[in-house]
Protein backbone atom coordinates (compact mmCIF):
# COMPACT_ATOMS: atom_id res chain seq x y z
CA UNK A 1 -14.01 -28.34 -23.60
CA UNK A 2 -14.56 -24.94 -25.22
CA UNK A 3 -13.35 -21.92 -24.00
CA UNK A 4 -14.78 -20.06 -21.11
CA UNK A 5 -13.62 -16.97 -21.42
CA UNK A 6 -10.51 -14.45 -22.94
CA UNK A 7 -8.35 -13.43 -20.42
CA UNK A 8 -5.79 -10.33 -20.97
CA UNK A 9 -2.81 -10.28 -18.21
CA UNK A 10 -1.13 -6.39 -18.36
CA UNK A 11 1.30 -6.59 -15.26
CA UNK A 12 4.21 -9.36 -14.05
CA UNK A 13 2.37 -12.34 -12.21
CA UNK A 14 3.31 -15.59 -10.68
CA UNK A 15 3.09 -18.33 -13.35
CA UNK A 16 0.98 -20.05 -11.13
CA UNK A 17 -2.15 -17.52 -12.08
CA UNK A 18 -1.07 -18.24 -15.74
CA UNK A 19 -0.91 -21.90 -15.66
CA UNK A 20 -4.49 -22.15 -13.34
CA UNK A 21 -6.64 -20.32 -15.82
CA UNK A 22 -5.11 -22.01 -18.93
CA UNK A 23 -5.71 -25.52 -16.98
CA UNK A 24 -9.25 -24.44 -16.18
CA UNK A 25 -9.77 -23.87 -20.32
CA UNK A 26 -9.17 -19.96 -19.63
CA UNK A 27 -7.40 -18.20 -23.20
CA UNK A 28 -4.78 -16.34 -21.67
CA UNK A 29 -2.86 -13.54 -23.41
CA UNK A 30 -0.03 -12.86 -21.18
CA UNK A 31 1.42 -9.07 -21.84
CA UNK A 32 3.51 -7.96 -19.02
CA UNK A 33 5.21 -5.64 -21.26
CA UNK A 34 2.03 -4.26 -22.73
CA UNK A 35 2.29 0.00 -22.98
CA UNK A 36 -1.17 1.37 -20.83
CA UNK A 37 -2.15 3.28 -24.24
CA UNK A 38 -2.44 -0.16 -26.10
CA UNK A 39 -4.47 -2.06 -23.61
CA UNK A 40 -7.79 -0.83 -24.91
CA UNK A 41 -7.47 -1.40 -28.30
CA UNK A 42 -6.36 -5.12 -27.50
CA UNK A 43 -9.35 -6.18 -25.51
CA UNK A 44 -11.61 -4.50 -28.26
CA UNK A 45 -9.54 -6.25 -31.06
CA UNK A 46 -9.50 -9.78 -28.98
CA UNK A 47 -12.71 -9.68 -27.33
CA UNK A 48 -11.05 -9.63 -24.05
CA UNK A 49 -13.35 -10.75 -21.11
CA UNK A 50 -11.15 -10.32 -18.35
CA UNK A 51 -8.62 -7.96 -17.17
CA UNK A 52 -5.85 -8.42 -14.99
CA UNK A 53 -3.50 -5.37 -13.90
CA UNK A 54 -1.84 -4.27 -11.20
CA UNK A 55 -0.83 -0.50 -11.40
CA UNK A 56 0.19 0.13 -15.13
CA UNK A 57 -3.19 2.09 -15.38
CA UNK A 58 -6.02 4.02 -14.52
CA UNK A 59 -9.62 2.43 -15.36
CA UNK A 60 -11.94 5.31 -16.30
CA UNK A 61 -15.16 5.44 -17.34
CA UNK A 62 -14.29 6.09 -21.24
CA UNK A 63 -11.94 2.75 -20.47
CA UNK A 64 -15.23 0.61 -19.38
CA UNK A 65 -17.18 2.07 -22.15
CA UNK A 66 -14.88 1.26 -24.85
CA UNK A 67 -14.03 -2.08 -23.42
CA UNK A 68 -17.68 -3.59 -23.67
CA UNK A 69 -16.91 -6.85 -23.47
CA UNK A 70 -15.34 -7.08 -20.12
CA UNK A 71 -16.76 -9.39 -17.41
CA UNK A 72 -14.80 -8.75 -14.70
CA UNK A 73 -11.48 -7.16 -13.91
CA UNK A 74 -9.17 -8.42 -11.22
CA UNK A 75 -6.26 -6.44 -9.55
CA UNK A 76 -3.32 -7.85 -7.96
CA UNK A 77 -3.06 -5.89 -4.72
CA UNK A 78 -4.87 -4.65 -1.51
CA UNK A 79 -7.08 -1.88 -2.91
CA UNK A 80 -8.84 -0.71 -5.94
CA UNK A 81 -7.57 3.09 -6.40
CA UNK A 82 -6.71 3.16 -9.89
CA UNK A 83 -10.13 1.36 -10.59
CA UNK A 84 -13.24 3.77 -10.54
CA UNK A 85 -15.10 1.83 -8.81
CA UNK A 86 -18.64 3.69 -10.22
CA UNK A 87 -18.04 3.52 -13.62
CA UNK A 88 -17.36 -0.45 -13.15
CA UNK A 89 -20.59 -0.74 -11.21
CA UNK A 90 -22.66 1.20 -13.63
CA UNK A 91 -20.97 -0.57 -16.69
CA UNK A 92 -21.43 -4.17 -15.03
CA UNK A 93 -18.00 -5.03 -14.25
CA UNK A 94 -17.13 -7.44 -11.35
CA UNK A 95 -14.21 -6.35 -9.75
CA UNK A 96 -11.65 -8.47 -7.35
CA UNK A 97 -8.33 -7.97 -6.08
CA UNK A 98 -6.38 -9.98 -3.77
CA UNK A 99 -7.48 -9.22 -0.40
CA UNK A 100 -4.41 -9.68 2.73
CA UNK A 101 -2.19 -11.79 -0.01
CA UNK A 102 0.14 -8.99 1.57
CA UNK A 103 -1.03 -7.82 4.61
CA UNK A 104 2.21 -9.91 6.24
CA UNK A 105 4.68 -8.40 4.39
CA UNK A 106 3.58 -4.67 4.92
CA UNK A 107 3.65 -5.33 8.11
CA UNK A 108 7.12 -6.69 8.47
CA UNK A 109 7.76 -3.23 6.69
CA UNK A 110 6.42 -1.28 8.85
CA UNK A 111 8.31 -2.57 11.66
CA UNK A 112 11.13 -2.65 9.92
CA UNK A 113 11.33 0.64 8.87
CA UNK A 114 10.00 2.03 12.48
CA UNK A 115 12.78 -0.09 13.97
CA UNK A 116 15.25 1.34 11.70
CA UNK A 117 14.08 5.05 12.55
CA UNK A 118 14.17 4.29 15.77
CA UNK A 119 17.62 2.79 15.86
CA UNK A 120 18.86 5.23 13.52
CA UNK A 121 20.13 2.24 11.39
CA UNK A 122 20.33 3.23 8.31
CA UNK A 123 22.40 6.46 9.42
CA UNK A 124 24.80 4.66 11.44
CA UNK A 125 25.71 2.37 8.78
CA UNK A 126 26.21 5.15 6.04
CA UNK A 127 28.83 6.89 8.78
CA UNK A 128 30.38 3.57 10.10
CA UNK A 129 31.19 3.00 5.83
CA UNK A 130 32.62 6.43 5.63
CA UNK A 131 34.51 5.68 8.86
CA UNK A 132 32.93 7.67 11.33
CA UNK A 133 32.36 6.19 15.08
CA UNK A 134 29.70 8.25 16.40
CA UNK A 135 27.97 5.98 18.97
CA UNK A 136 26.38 9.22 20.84
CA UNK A 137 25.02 10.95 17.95
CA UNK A 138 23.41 7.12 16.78
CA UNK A 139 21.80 6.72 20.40
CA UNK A 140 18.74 4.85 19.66
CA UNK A 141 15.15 5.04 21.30
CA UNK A 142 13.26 1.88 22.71
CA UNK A 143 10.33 0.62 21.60
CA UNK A 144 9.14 -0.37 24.78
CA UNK A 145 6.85 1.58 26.90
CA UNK A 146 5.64 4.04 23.34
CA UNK A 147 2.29 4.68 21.87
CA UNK A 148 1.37 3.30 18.72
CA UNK A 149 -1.43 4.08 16.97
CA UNK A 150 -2.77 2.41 14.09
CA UNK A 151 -5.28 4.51 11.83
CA UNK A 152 -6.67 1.45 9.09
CA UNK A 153 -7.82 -1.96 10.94
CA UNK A 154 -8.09 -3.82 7.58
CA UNK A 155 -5.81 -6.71 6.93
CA UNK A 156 -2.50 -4.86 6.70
CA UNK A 157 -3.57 -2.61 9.71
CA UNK A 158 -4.28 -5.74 11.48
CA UNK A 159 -1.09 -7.98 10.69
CA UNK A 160 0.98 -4.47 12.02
CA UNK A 161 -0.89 -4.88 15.31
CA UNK A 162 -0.22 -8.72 15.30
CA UNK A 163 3.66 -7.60 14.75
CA UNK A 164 3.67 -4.91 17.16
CA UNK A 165 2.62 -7.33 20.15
CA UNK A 166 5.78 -8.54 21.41
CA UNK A 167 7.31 -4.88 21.63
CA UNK A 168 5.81 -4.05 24.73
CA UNK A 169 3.81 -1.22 23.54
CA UNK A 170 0.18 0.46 23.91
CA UNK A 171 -1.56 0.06 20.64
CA UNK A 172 -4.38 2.48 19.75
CA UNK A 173 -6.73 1.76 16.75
CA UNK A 174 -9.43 3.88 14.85
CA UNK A 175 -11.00 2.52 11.91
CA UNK A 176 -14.29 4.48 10.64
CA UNK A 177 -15.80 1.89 9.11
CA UNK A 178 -15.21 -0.82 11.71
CA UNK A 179 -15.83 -1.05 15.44
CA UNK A 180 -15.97 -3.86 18.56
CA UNK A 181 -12.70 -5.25 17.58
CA UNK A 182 -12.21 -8.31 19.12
CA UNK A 183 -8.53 -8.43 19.61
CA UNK A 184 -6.89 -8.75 22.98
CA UNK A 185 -3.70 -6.89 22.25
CA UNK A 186 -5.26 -3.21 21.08
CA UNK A 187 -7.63 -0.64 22.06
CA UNK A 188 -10.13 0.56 19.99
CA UNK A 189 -10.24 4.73 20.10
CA UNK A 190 -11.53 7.46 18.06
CA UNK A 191 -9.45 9.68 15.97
CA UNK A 192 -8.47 12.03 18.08
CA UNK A 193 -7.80 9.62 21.08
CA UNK A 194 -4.99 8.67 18.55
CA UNK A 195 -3.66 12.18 17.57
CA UNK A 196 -3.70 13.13 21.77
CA UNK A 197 -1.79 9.94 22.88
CA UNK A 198 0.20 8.35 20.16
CA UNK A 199 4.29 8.64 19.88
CA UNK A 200 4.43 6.50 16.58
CA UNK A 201 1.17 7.20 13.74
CA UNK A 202 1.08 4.44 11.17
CA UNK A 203 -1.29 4.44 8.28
CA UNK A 204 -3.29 1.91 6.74
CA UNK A 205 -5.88 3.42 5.00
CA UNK A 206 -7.43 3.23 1.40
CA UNK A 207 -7.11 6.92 -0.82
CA UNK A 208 -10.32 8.37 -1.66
CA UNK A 209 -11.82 11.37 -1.35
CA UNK A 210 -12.11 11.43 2.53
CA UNK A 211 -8.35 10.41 3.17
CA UNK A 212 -6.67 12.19 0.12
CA UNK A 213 -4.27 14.70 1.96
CA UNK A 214 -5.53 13.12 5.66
CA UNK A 215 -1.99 13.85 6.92
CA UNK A 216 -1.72 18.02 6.73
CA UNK A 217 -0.83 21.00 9.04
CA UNK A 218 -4.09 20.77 11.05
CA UNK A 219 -3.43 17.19 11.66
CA UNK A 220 0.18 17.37 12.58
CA UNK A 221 -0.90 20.43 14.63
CA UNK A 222 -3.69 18.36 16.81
CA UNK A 223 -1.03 15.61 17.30
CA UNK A 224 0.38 16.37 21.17
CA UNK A 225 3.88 14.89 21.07
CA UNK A 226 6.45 14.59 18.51
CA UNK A 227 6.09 11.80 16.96
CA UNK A 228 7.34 9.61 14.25
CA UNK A 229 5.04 8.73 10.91
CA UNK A 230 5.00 5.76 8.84
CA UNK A 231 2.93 5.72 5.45
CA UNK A 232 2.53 2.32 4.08
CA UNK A 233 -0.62 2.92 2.39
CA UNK A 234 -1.03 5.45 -0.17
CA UNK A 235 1.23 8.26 -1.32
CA UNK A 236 -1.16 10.58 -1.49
CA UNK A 237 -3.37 10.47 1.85
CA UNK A 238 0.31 12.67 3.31
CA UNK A 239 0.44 16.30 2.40
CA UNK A 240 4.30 15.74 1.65
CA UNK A 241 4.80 19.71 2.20
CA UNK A 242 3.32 19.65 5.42
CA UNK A 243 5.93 16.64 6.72
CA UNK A 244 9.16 18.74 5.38
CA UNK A 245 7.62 21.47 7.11
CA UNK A 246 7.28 19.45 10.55
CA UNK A 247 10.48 17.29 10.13
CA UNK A 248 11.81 20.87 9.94
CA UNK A 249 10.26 22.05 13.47
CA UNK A 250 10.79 18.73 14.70
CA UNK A 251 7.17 17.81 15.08
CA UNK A 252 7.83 14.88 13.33
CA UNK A 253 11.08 12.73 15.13
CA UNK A 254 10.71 10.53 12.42
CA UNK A 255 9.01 9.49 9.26
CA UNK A 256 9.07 6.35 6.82
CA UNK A 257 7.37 6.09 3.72
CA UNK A 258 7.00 2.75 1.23
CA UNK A 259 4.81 5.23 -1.04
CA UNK A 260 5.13 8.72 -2.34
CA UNK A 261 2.38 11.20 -3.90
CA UNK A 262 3.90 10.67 -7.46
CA UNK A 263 4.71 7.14 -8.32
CA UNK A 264 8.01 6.23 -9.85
CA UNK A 265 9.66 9.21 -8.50
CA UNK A 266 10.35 11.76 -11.75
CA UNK A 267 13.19 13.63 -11.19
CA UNK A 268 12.37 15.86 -14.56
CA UNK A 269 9.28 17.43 -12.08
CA UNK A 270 10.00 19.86 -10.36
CA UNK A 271 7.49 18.70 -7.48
CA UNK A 272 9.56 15.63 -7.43
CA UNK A 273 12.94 16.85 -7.64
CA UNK A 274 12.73 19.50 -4.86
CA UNK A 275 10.57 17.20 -2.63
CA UNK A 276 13.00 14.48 -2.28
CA UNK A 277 16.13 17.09 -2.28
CA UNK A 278 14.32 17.91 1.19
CA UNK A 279 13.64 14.94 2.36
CA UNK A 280 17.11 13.02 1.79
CA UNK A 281 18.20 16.14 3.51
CA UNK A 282 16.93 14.60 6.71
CA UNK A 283 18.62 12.20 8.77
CA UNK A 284 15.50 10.74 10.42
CA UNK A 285 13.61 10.05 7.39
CA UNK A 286 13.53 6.83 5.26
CA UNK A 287 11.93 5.90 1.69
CA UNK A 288 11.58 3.15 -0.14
CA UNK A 289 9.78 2.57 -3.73
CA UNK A 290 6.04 0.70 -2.82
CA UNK A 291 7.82 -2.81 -2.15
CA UNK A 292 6.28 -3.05 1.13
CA UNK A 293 3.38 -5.67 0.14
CA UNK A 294 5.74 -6.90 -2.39
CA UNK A 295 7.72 -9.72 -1.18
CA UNK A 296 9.28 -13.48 -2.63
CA UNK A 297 6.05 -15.16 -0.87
CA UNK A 298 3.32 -12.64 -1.65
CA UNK A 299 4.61 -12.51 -5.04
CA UNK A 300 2.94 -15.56 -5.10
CA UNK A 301 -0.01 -15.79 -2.26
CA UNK A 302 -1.17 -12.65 -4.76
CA UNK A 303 -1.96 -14.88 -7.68
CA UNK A 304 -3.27 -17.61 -5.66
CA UNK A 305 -5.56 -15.74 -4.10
CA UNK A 306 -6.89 -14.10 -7.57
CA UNK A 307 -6.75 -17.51 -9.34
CA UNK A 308 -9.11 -18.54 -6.48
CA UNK A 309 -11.60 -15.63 -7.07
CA UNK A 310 -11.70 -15.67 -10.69
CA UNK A 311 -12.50 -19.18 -10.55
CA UNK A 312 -15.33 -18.68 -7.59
CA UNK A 313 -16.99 -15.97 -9.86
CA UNK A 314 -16.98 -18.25 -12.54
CA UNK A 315 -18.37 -20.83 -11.16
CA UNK A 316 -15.60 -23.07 -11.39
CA UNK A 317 -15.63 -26.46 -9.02
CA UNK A 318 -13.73 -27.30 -6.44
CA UNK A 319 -12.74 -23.53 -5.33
C-alpha cells in the first residue's frame, strides 16, 4: 500500500494515535520535543500533510501560508484558541480536535476544587502539618441548598452539571449559542438571571473576542451575593486584577482557577510575579497549572478520539 499521507506529531500523545496512523499506512514523524520555531521549516522540508499539536504554538496566518502543503491540522484538546480559525478556512485547512475526550475530567476538577474551597481543605491541611488545630477558623460551608450557575453548556459545562446533581443544589445555565436544553436536573436562564441568583459562578466558555476579559469589575459588580468563582476554561476570559481586587473586598468568598492569563506561569514578568504574590496571599483561593482536562484516562480517550477523526476525514473504513 503506498502512503496516504505525512503526518508531523509536535506535542506528547498516547502511543495509541501513533501506532493507528502508522497501521493505517500514515508516515508519522513523531517530535514531542520539537522547539515551536522549527515546526515550519519541517513540514516545508518533509512535505508535511498533517499537523498534530496541542499548545506548543500559535497557528497564524504567515504559519498556513508557509506551510502549503497541509491538509488538515488536528489538536488534542477541547477548543481551537491557538488555531486562527480564518486563516485555516481561507487557506483550506480542515481542522479537528478532540471534542469531550475531557469533558469528565474537568468536571471532576471543578468539583474538586469547589469542594476544597468550600471545605477549606487545602488550608486546613497546610496548618494541621505545621501543627495548628484550628477547627473554628476551618469551619466549612455546605454545598447543599447553594446556587450554581454554569456559564458554557458544551461538553465540559455539561459533565459539571451531570457532577453537580447529587449535591442538592439549584443549577442555573446560560449558553449564547444554545437553548431548550433538555436536561432534567438544570434550568436554562439568561446571563443575568445567573449574575442575580448564583452563590458559586463556574466557567466553561471558549476565549475569543466576546469572552476575552468576560470576568471584570462590571461583572463582579452586577453579581448580588458574594460568591465563589471557578475558571476551568481559559485564562484569559478573567480580568485577574479585577478578582485580587474583589477577593480583597470580599466579593469573591472564593475562587479556583486550573488556568491563568499567562501560561506556564513566568516568574521573570513582572505581571506574573506580582499577580500570584497576591493571590497565594489569599487563603480562599486555589490554582493549579491547566491539568484539569488532563487526566491518566483522557490522556488516552484524547488520541482515540483524534485517531477516529483523522481517519473519518480521510476516508478511512471501518471508522
Amino acid at each position: 500500500m503506498s502512503i496516504i499521507q505525512k503526518v508531523l506529531i509536535v506535542d506528547d500523545v498516547h502511543q495509541s494515535l501513533v501506532f493507528g496512523l502508522i497501521s493505517n499506512n500514515f508516515d508519522v514523524f513523531y517530535k514531542p520535543d520539537i522547539q515551536a520555531k522549527e515546526i515550519a521549516d519541517f513540514i516545508v522540508r518533509e512535505n508535511i500533510e498533517g499537523l498534530v499539536i496541542r499548545s506548543k504554538l500559535f497557528l497564524t496566518e504567515d504559519f498556513f501560508s508557509k506551510c502549503s502543503t497541509l491538509i488538515w491540522v488536528a489538536r488534542g484538546g477541547a477548543g481551537m484558541d491557538n488555531i486562527d480559525e480564518d486563516a485555516a478556512f481561507k487557506a483550506g485547512v480542515k481542522l479537528m480536535n478532540s471534542e469531550n475526550a475531557n469533558a469528565d475530567a474537568v468536571g471532576e476538577q471543578t468539583l474538586a476544587m469547589l469542594l476544597a474551597l468550600r471545605t477549606n481543605l487545602v488550608k486546613s491541611h497546610n496548618e494541621v502539618s505545621r501543627g495548628i488545630w484550628n477547627r473554628e477558623g476551618n469551619r466549612g460551608i455546605e454545598l447543599k441548598g447553594k446556587t450554581v450557575g454554569i456559564i458554557g453548556y458544551g461538553n465540559t459545562g455539561k459533565a459539571v452539571c451531570q457532577k453537580l446533581s447529587g449535591f442538592g443544589v439549584e443549577i442555573l445555565v446560560y449558553d449564547k449559542y444554545k437553548s431548550k436544553f433538555s436536561d432534567t436536573n438544570l434550568t436554562e436562564v439568561n446571563f443575568d438571571e445567573i449574575l442575580a441568583k448564583s452563590d458559586i459562578i463556574s466557567l466553561h466558555i471558549p476565549l475569543n473576542m466576546e469572552t476575552q476579559n468576560l470576568v471584570n469589575d462590571a461583572f463582579i459588580n452586577k453579581v448580588s451575593k458574594p460568591f465563589v468563582l471557578l475558571n476551568l476554561s481559559r485564562g484569559k476570559i478573567v480580568d485577574i486584577q479585577s478578582v485580587i481586587q474583589f477577593l480583597e473586598t470580599g466579593k469573591i468568598v472564593g475562587f479556583g482557577a486550573d488556568v491563568l492569563p499567562n501560561e506556564p506561569v513566568d516568574l521573570n514578568n513582572d505581571f506574573d510575579k506580582i499577580m500570584l504574590q497576591k493571590l497565594n496571599s489569599f487563603s480562599n483561593v486555589l490554582l493549579t497549572p491547566h491539568v484539569g482536562g488532563w487526566t491518566i484516562e483522557s490522556y488516552e480517550k484524547i488520541s482515540q478520539i483524534l485517531l477516529f477523526n483523522i481517519l473519518k476525514f480521510n476516508n478511512i473504513v471501518g471508522v
